[in-house]
Protein backbone atom coordinates (compact mmCIF):
# COMPACT_ATOMS: atom_id res chain seq x y z
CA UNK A 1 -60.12 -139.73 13.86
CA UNK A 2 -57.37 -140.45 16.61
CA UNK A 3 -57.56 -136.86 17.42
CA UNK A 4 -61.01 -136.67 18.55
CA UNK A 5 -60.92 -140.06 20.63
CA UNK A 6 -57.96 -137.95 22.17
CA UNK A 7 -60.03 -134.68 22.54
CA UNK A 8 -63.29 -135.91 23.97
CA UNK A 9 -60.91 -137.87 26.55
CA UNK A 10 -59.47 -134.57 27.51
CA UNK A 11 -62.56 -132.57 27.83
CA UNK A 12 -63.17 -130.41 31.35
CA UNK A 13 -59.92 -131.51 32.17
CA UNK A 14 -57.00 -129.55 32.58
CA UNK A 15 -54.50 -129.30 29.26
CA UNK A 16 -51.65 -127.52 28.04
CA UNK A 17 -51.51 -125.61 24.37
CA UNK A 18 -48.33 -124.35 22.88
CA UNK A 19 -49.51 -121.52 20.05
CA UNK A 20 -48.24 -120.32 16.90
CA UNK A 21 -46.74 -117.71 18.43
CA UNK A 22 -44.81 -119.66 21.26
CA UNK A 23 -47.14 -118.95 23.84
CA UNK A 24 -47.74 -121.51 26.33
CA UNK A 25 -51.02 -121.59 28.02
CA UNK A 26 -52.68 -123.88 30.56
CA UNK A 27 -56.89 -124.58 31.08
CA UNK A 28 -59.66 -126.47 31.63
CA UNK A 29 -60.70 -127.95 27.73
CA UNK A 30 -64.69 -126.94 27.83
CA UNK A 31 -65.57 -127.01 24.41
CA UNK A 32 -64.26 -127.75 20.78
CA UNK A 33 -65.59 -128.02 17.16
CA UNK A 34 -64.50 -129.54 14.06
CA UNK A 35 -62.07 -126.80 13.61
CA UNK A 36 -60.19 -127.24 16.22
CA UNK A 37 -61.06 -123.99 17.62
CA UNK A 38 -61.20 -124.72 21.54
CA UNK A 39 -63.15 -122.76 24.71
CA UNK A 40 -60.54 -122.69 28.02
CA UNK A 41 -61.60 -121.59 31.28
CA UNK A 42 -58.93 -120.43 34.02
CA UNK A 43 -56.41 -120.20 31.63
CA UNK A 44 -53.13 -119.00 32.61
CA UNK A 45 -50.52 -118.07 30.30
CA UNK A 46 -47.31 -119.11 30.71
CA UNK A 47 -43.97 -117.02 29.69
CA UNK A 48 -39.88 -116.83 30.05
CA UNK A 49 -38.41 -112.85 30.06
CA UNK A 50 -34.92 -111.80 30.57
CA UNK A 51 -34.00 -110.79 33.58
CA UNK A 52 -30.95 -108.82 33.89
CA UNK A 53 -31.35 -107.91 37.54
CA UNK A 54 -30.94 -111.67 38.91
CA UNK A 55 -27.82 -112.86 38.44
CA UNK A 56 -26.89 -116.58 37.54
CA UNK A 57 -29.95 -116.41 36.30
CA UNK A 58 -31.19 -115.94 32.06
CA UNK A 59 -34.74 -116.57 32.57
CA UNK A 60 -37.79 -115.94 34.63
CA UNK A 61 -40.99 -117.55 34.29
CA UNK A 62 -43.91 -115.46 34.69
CA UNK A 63 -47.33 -116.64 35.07
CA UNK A 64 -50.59 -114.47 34.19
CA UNK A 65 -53.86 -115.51 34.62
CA UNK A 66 -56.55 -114.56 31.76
CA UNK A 67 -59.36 -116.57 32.59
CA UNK A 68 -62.00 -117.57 29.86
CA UNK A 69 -60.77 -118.09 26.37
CA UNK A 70 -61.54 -118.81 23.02
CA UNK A 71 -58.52 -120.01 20.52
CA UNK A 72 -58.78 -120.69 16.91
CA UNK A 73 -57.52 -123.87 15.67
CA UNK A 74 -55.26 -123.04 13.03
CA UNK A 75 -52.86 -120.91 15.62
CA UNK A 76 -52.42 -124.32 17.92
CA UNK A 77 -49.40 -125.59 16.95
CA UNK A 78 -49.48 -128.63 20.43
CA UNK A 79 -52.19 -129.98 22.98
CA UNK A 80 -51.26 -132.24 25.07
CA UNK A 81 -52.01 -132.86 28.87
């Protein structure tokens, strides 16, 4: 029940989602349903690669913008704002 007081507080707002997978993305909550499976709009995905080129450096964050997107629940691991 906590969790969707907290959802319908975040919706058309901007939130962050850490997937499954590690991926980190960033959008504007527009929809959700009991699953959990969510609808993001301007969603940009955020990423760390290697970089051997830059020195004193490990890691480079790379953004990429995707746009509209529709996640399942049961690959969000996080939400949070």
């Amino acid at each position: 029940m906590a969790a969707n007081i907290y959802i319908k507080k975040v919706l058309n707002k901007r939130i962050n989602i850490i997937m499954k997978n590690n991926k980190k993305l960033n959008g504007i909550l527009m929809a959700y349903d009991k699953f959990m499976n969510v609808i993001l709009a301007d969603v940009e995905e955020h990423s760390e690669i290697n970089n051997k080129k830059i020195a004193f450096q490990e890691h480079n964050l790379v953004k990429k913008m995707i746009g509209l997107m529709i996640l399942r629940g049961n690959q969000i691991t996080y939400l949070y704002t």
